[in-house]
N, C-alpha and C. Protein backbone atom coordinates (compact mmCIF):
# COMPACT_ATOMS: atom_id res chain seq x y z
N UNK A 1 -10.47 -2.43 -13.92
CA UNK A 1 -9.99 -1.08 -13.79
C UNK A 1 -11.12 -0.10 -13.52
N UNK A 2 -12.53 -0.61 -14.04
CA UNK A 2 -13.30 0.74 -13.88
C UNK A 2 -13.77 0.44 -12.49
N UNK A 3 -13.70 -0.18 -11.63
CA UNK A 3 -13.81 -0.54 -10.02
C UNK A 3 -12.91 -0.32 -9.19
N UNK A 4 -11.78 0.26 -10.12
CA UNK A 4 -10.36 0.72 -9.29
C UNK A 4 -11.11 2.18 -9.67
N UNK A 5 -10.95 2.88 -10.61
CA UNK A 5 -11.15 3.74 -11.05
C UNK A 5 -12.51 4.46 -9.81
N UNK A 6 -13.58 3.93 -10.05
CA UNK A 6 -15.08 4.57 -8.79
C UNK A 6 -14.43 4.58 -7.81
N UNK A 7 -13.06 3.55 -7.21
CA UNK A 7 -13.26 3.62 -5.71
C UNK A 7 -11.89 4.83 -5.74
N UNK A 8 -10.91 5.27 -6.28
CA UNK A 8 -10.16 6.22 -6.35
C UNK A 8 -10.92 7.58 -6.17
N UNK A 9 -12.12 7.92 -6.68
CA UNK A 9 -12.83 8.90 -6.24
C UNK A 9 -12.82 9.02 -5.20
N UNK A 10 -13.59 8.39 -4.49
CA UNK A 10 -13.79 8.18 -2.87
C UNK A 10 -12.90 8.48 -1.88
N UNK A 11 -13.11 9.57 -1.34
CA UNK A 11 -12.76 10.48 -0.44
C UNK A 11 -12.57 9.50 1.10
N UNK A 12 -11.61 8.20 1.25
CA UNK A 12 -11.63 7.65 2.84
C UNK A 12 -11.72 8.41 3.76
N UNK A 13 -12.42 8.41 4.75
CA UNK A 13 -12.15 9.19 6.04
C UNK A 13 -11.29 9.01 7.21
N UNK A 14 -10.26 9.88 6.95
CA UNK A 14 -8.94 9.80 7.84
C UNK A 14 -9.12 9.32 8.98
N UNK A 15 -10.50 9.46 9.89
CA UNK A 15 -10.45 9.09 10.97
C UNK A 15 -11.46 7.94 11.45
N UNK A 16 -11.92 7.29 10.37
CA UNK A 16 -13.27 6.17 10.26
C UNK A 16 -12.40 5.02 10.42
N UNK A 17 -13.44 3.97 9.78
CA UNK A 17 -12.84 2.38 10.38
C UNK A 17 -12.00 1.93 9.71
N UNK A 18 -11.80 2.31 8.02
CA UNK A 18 -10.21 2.24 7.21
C UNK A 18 -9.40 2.65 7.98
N UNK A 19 -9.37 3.65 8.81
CA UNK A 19 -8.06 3.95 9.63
C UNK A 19 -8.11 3.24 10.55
N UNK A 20 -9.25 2.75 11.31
CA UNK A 20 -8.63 2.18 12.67
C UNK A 20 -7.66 0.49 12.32
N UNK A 21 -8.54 0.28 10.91
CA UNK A 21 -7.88 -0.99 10.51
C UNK A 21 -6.69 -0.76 10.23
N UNK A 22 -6.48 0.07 9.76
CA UNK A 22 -4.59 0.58 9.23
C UNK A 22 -4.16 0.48 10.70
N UNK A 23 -4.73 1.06 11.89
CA UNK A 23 -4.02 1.68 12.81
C UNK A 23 -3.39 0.67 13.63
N UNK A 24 -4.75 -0.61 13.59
CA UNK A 24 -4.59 -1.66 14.29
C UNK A 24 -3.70 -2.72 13.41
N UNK A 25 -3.61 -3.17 12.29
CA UNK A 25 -2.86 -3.97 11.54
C UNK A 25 -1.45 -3.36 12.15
N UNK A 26 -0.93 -1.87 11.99
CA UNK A 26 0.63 -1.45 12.36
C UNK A 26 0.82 -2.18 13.60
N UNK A 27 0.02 -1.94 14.34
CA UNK A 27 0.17 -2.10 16.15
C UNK A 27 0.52 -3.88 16.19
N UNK A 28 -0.58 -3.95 15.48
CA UNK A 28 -0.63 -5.74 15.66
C UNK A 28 0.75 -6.79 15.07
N UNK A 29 0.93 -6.12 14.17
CA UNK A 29 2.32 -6.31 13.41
C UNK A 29 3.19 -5.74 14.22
N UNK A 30 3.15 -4.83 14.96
CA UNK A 30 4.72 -4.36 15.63
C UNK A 30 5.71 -3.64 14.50
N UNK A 31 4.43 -2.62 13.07
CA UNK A 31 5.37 -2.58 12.08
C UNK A 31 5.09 -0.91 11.83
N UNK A 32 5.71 -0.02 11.56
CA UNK A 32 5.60 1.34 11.72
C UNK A 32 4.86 1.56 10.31
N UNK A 33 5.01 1.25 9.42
CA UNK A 33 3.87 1.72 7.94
C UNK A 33 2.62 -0.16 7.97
N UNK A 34 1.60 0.93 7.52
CA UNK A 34 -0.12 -0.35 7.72
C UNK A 34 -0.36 1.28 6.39
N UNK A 35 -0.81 -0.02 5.22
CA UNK A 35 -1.72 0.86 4.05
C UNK A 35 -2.45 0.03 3.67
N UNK A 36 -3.93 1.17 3.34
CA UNK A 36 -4.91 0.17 2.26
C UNK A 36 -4.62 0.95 0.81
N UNK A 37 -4.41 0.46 0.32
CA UNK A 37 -4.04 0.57 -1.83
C UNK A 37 -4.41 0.30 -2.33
N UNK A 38 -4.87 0.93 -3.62
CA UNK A 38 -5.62 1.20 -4.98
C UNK A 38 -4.31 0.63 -6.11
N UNK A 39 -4.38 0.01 -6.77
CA UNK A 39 -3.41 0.10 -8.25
C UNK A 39 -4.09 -0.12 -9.45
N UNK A 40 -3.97 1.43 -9.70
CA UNK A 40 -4.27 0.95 -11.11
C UNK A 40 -2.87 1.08 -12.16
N UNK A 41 -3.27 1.18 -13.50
CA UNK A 41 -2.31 0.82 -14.67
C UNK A 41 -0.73 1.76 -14.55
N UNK A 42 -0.94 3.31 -13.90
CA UNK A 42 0.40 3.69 -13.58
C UNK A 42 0.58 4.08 -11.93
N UNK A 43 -0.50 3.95 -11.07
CA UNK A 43 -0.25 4.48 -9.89
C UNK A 43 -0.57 3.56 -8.27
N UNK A 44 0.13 3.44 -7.57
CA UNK A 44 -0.48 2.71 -6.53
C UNK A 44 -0.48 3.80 -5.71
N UNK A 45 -2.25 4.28 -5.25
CA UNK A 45 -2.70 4.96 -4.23
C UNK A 45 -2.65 4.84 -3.35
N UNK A 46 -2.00 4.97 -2.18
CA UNK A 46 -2.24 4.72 -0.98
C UNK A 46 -3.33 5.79 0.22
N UNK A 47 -4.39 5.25 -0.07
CA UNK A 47 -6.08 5.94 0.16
C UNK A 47 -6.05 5.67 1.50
N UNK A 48 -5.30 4.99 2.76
CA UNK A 48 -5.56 4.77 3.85
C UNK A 48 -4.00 4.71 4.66
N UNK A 49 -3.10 5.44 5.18
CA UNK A 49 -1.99 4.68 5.53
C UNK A 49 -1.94 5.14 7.05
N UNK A 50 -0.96 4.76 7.72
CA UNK A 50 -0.54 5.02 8.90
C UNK A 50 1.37 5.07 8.65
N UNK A 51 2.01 6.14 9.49
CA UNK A 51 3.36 5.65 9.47
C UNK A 51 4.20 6.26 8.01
N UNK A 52 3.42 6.91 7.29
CA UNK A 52 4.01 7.18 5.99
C UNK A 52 3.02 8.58 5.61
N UNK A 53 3.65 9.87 4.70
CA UNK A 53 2.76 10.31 4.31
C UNK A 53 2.71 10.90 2.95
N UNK A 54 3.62 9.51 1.69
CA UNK A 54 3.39 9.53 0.82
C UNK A 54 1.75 9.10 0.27
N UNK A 55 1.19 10.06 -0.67
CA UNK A 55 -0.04 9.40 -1.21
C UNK A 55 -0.41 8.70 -2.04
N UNK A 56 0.69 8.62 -3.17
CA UNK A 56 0.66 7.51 -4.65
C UNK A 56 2.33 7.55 -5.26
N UNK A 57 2.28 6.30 -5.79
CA UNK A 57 3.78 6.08 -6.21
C UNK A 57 3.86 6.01 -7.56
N UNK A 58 4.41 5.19 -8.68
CA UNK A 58 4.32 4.23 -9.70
C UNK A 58 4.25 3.64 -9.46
N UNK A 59 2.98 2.73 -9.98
CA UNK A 59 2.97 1.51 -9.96
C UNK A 59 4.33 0.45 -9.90
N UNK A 60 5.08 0.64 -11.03
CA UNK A 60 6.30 0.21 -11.53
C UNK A 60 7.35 -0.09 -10.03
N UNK A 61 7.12 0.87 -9.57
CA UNK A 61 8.23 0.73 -7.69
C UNK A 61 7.28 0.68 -7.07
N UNK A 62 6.09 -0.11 -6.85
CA UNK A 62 5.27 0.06 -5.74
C UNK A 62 5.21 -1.95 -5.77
N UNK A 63 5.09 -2.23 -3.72
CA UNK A 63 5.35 -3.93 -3.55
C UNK A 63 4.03 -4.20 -4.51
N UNK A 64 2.98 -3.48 -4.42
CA UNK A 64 1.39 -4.07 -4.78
C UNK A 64 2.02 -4.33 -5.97
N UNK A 65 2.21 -3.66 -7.28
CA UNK A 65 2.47 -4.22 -8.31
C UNK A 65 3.43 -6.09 -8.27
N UNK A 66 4.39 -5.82 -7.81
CA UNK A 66 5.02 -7.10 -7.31
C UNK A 66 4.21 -8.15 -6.86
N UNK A 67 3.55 -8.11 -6.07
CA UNK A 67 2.48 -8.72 -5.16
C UNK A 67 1.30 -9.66 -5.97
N UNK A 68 0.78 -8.40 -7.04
CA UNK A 68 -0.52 -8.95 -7.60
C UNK A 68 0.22 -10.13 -8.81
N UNK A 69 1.66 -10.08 -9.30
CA UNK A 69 2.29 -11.05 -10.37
C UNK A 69 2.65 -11.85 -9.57
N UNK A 70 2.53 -11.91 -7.99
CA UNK A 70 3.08 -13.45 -7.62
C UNK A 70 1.74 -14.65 -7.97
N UNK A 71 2.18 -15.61 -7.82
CA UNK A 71 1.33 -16.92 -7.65
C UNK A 71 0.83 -16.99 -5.90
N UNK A 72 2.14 -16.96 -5.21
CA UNK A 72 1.77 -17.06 -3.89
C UNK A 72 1.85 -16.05 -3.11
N UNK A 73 1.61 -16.09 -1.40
CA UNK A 73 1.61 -15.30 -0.98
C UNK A 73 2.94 -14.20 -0.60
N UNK A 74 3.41 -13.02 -0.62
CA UNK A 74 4.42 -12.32 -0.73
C UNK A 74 4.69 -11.72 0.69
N UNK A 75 5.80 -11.88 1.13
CA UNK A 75 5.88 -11.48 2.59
C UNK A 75 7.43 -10.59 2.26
N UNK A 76 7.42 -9.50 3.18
CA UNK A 76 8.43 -8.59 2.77
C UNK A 76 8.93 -8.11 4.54
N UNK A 77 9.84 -9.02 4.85
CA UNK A 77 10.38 -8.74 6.20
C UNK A 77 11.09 -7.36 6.29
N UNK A 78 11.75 -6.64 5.35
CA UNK A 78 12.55 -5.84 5.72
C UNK A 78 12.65 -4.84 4.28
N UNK A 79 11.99 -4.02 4.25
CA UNK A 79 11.86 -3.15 3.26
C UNK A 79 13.52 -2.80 2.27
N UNK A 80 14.18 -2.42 3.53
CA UNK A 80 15.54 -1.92 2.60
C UNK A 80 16.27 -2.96 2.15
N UNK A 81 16.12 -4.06 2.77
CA UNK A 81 16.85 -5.82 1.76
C UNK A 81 15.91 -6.18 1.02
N UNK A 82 15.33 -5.86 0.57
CA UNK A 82 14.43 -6.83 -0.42
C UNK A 82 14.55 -6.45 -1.54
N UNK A 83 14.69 -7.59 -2.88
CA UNK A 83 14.77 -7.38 -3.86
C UNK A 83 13.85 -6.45 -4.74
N UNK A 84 12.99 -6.57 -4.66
CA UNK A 84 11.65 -6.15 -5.41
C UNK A 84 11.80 -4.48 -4.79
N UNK A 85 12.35 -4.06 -4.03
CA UNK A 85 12.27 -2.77 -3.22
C UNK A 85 13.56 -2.01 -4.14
N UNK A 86 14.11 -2.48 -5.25
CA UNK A 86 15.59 -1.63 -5.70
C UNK A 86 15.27 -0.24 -5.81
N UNK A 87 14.46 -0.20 -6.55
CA UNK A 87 13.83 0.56 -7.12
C UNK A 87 13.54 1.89 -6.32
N UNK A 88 13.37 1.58 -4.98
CA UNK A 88 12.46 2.55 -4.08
C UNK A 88 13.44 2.76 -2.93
N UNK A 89 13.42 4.58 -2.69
CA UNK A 89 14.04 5.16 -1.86
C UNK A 89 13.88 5.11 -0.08
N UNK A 90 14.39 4.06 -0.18
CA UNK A 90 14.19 3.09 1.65
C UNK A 90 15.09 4.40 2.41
């Protein structure tokens, strides 16, 4: 947490290479939201996004929380069918 915590300070630059990676992951995916995220204990930051211009959620309704309790890898085809998404205003 205190390595979540230093990098939450940190001011990303909207228009540096965190974004072009957001910009290019959307494109490359063919998918309208690309975020880089912070979670800590109540909030998932979203410090880099494209396609969205929420900035932090609860943790509690955010996929990252979901994500970091799987074992394997978590793939989420369709935001408004997915289970883990009840929670969150699709």
């Amino acid at each position: 947490m205190k390595a979540v915590r230093s990098l939450l300070a940190l001011d990303f630059d909207k228009k540096g290479e965190f974004q072009d990676i957001v910009d290019l992951a959307s494109k490359l995916c063919d998918k309208p939201v690309a975020l880089i995220t912070l979670l800590d204990k109540t909030k998932n930051w979203m410090k880099v996004r494209s396609g969205i211009n929420i900035e932090a959620m609860p943790s509690k309704t955010s996929f990252c929380q979901h994500a970091v309790q799987q074992d394997s890898l978590m793939i989420v085809c369709d935001a408004s069918q997915d289970a883990s998404s009840t929670a969150m205003n699709w």
